[in-house]
Protein backbone atom coordinates (compact mmCIF):
# COMPACT_ATOMS: atom_id res chain seq x y z
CA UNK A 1 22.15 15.53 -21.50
CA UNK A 2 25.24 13.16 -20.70
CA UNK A 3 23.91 9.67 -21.68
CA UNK A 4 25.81 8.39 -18.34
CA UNK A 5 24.57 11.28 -15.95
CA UNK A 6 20.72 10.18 -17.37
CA UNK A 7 21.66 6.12 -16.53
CA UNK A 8 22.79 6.98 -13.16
CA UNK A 9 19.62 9.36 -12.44
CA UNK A 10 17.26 6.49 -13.63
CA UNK A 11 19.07 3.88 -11.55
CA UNK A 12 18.50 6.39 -8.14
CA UNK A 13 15.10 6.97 -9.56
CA UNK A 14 13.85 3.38 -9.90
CA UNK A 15 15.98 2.37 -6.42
CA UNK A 16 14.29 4.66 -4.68
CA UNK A 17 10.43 3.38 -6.03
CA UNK A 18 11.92 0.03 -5.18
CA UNK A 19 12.78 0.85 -1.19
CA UNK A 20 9.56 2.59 -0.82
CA UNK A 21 7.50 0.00 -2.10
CA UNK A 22 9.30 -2.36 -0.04
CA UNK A 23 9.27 -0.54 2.97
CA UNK A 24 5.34 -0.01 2.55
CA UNK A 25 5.02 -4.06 1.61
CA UNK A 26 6.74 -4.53 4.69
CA UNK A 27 4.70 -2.48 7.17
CA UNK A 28 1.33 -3.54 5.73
CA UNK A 29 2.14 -7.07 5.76
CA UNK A 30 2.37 -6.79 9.60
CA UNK A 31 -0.77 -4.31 9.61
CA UNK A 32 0.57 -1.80 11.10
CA UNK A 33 1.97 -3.82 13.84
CA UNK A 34 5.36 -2.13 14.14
CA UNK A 35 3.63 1.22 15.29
CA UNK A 36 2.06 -0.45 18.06
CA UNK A 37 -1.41 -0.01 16.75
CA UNK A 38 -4.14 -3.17 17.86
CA UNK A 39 -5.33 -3.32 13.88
CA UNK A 40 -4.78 -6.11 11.94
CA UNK A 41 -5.04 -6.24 8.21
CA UNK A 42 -6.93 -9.57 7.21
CA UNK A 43 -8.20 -10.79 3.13
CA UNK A 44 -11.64 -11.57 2.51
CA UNK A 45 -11.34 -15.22 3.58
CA UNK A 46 -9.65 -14.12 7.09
CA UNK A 47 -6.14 -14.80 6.15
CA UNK A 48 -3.44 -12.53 7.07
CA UNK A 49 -1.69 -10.98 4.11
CA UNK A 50 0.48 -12.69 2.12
CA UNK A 51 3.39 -10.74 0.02
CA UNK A 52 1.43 -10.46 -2.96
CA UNK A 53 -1.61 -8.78 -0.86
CA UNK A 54 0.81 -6.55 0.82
CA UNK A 55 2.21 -5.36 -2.47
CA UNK A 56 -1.42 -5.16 -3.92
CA UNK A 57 -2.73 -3.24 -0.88
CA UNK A 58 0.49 -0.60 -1.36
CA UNK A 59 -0.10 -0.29 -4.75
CA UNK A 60 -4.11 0.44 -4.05
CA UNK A 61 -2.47 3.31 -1.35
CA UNK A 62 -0.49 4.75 -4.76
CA UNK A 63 -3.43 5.11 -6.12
CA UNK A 64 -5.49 6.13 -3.64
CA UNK A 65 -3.05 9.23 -3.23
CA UNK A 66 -2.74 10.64 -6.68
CA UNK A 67 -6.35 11.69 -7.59
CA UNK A 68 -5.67 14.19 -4.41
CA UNK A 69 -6.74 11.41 -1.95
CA UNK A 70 -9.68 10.11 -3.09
CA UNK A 71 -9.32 7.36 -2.93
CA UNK A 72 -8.89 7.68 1.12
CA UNK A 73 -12.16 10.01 0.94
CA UNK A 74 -13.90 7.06 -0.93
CA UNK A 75 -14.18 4.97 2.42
CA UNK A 76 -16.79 7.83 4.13
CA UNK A 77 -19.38 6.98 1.15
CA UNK A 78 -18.63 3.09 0.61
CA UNK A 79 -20.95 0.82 2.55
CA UNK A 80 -18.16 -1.39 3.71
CA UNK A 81 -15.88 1.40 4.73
CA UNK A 82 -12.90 0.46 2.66
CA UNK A 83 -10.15 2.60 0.57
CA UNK A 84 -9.38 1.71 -3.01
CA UNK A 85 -6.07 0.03 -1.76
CA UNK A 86 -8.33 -2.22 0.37
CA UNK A 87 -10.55 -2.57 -2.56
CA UNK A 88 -8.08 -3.52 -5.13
CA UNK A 89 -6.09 -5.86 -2.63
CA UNK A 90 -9.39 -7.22 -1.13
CA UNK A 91 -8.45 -6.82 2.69
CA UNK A 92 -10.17 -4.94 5.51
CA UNK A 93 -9.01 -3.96 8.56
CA UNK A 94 -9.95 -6.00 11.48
CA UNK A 95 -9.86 -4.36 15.44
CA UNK A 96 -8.12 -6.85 17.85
């Protein structure tokens, strides 16, 4: 394979993990919000998300997705209701 053809491939590849994660850090740091939905995403102390939590909780979702969502299935057996990307980013989701 052309050495420049596999740079430019990796550069689309890892531009477009960058705008998705963004994107996703953006919408769950306003917790859902921009959909007009009444839930807010809160850490364990109350706080609203920071950044860091944001990009925590999307990474949980990542994870959450590619063991065929079971991570998402997880929250109908966990006491507290929460998916791994909650879990990992230590956030619930509060009703408002």
């Amino acid at each position: 394979m052309n050495p420049w053809r596999m740079a430019i491939e990796s550069t689309f590849f890892v531009l477009k993990w960058m705008s998705l994660i963004g994107i996703m850090s953006a919408w769950l740091f306003r917790g859902g919000l921009l959909l007009g939905a009444f839930d807010i995403v809160v850490t364990k102390d109350g706080e609203l998300l920071s950044p860091r939590d944001a990009c925590m909780r999307g990474f949980g979702y990542l994870v959450s997705i590619l063991p065929l969502l079971l991570g998402f299935v997880w929250m109908l057996v966990d006491p507290e209701h929460v998916t791994w990307g909650d879990k990992v980013s230590t956030t619930y989701v509060k009703k408002i």
